[in-house]
C-alpha atoms as a PDB file:
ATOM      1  CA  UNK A   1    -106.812 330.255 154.576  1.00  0.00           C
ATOM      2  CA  UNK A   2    -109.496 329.563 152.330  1.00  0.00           C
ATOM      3  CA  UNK A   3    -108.184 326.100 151.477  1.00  0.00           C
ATOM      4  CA  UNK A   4    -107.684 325.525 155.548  1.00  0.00           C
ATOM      5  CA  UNK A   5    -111.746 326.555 155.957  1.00  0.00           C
ATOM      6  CA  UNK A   6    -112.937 323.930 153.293  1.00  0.00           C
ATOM      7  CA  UNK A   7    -111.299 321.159 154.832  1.00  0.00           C
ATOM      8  CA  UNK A   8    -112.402 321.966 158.518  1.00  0.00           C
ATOM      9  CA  UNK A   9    -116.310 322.751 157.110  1.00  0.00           C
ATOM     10  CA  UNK A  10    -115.763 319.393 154.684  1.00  0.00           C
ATOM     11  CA  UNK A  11    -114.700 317.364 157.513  1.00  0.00           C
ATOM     12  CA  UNK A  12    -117.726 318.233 160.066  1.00  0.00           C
ATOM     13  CA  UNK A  13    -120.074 317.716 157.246  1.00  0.00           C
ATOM     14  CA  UNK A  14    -118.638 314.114 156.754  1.00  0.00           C
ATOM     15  CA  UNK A  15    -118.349 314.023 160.390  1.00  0.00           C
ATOM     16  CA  UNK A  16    -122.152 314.590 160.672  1.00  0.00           C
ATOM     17  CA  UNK A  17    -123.179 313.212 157.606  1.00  0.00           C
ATOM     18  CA  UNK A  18    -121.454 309.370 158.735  1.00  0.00           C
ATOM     19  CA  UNK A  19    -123.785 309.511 162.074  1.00  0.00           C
ATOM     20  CA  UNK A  20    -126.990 308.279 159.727  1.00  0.00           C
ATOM     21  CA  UNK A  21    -125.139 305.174 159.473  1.00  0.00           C
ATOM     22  CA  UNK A  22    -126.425 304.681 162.498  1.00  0.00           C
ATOM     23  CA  UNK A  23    -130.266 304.980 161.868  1.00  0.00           C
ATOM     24  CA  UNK A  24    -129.551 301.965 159.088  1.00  0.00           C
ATOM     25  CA  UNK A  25    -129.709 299.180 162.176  1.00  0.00           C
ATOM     26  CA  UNK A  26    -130.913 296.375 161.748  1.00  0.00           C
ATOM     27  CA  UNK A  27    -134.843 295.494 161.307  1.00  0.00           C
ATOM     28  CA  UNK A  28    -135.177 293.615 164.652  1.00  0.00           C
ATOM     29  CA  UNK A  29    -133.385 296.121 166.478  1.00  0.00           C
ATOM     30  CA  UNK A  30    -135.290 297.653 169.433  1.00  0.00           C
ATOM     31  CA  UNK A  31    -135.957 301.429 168.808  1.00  0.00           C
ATOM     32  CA  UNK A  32    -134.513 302.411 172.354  1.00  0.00           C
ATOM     33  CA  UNK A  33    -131.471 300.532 171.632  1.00  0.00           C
ATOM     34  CA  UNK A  34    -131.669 302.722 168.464  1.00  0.00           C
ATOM     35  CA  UNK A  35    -131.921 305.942 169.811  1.00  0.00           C
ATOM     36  CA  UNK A  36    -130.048 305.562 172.320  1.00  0.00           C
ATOM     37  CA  UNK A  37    -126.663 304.863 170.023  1.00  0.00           C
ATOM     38  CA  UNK A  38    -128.100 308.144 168.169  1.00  0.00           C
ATOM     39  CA  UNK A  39    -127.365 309.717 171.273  1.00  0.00           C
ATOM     40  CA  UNK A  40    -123.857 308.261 172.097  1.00  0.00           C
ATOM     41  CA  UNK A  41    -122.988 309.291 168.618  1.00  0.00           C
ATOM     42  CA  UNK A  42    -124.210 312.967 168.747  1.00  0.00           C
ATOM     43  CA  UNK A  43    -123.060 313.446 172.487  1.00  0.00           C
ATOM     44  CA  UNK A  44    -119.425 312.214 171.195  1.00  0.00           C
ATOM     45  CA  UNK A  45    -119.122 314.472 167.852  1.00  0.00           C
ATOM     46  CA  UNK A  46    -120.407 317.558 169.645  1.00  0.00           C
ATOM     47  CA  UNK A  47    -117.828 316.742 172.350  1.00  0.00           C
ATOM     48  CA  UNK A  48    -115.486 316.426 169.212  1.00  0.00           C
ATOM     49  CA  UNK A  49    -116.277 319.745 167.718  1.00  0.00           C
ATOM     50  CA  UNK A  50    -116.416 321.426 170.490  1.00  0.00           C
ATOM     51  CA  UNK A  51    -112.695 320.662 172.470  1.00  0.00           C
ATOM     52  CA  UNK A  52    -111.127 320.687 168.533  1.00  0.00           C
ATOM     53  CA  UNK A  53    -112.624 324.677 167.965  1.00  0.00           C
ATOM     54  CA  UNK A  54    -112.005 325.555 171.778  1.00  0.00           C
ATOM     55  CA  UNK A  55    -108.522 324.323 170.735  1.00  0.00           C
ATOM     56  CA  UNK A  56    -108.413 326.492 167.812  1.00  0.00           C
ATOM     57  CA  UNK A  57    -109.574 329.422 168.921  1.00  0.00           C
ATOM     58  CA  UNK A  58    -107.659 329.040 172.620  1.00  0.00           C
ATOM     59  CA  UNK A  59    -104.155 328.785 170.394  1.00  0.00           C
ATOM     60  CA  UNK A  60    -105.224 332.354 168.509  1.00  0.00           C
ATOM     61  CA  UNK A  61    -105.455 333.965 171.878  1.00  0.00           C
ATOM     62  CA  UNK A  62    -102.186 332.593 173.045  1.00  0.00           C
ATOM     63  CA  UNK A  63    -100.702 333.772 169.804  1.00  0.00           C
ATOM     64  CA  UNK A  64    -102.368 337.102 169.830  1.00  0.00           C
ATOM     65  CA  UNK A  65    -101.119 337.657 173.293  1.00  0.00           C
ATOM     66  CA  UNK A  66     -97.214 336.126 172.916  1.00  0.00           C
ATOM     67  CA  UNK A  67     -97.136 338.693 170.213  1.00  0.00           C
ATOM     68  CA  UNK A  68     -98.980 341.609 171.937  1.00  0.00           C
ATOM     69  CA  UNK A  69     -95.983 340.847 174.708  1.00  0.00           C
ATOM     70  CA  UNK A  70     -93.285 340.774 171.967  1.00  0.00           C
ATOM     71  CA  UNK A  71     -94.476 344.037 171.007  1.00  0.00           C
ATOM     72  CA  UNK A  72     -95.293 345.929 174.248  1.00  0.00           C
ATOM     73  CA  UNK A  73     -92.836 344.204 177.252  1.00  0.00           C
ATOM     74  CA  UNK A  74     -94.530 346.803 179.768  1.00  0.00           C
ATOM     75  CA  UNK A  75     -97.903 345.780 178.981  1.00  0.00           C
ATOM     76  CA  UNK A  76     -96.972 341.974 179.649  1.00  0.00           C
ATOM     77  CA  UNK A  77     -99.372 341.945 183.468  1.00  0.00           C
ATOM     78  CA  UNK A  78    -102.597 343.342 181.623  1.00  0.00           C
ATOM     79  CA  UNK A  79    -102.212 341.095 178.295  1.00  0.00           C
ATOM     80  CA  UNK A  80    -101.357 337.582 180.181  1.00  0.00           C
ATOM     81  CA  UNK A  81    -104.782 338.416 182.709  1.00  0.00           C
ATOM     82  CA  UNK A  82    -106.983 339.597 180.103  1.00  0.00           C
ATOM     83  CA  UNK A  83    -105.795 336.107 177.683  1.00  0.00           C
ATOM     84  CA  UNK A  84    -106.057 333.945 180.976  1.00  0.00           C
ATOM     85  CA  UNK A  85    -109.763 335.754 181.574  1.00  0.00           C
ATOM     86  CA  UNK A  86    -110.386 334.687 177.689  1.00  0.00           C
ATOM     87  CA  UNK A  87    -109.237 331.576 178.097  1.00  0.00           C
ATOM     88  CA  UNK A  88    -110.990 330.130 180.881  1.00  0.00           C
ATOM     89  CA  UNK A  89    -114.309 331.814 178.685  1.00  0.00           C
ATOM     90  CA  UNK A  90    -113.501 329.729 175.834  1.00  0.00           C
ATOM     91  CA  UNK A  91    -112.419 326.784 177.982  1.00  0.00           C
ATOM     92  CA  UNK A  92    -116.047 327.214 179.355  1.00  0.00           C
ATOM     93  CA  UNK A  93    -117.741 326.647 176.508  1.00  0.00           C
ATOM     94  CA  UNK A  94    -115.867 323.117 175.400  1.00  0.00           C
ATOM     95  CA  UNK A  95    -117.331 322.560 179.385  1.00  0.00           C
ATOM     96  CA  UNK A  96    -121.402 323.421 178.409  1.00  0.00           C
ATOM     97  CA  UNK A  97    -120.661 320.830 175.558  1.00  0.00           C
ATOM     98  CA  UNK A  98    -119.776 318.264 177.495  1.00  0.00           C
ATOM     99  CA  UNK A  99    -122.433 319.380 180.327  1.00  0.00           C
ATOM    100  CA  UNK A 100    -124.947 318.868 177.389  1.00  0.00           C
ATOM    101  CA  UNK A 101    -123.683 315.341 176.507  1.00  0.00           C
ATOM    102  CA  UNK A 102    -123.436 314.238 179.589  1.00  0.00           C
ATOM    103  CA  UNK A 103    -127.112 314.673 180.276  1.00  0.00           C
ATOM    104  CA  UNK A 104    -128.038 313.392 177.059  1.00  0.00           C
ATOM    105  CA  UNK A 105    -126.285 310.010 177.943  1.00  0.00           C
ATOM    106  CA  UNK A 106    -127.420 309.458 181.554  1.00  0.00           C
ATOM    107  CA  UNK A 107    -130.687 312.075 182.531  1.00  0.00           C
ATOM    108  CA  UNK A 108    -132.110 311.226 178.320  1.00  0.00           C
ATOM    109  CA  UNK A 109    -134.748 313.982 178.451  1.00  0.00           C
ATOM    110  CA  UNK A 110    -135.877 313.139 175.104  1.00  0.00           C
ATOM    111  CA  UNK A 111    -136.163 309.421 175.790  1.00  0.00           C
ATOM    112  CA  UNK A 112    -139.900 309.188 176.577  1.00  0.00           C
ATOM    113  CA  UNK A 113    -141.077 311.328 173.512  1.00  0.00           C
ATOM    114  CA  UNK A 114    -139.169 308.899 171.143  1.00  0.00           C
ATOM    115  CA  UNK A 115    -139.180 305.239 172.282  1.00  0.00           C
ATOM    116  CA  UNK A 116    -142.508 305.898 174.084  1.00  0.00           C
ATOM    117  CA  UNK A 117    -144.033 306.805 170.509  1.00  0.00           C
ATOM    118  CA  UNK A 118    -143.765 303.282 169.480  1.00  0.00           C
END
């Protein structure tokens, strides 16, 4: 389990840590352009994150609940509604995430504070 950890917390820091590759554009390069592939990049590793751990955690509940069923047969009705209940929860939050990307892509709230600071 341990080992399992250190590779998923390894791999989001490279994941994160490759994204300043980005800020190391060219010298002529427009700052909009700039930011605005800052934005692509963070609005497409959050998306990342986000569907792999709702993926994670949704096949934990499906496990937890196949076994709770294997275990109690007459309890099978109020297990499957209470993991479809958690599963559209989790499923929501992969949803905010891309709710959040998707307005950092097209609505750029922070667009004016950082290319208009040239």
């Amino acid at each position: 389990m341990r080992s399992k950890l250190t590779g998923i917390v390894l791999g989001v820091l490279a994941a994160v840590g490759s994204t300043t590759f980005v800020w190391a554009a060219e010298a002529g390069a427009p700052i909009d352009q700039t930011f605005f592939w800052v934005t692509v990049m963070t609005a497409g590793f959050g998306m990342a994150i986000a569907s792999a751990m709702a993926a994670i955690a949704q096949s934990k509940a499906i496990s937890a609940a196949l076994d709770g069923m294997a275990r109690q047969p007459n309890a099978a009705g109020r297990i499957q509604t209470a993991m479809i209940i958690g599963l559209a929860l989790i499923e929501s939050l992969a949803i905010y995430v891309l709710l959040i990307a998707m307005i950092l892509l097209f609505a750029n709230p922070f667009s004016g504070i950082i290319v208009g600071a040239q």
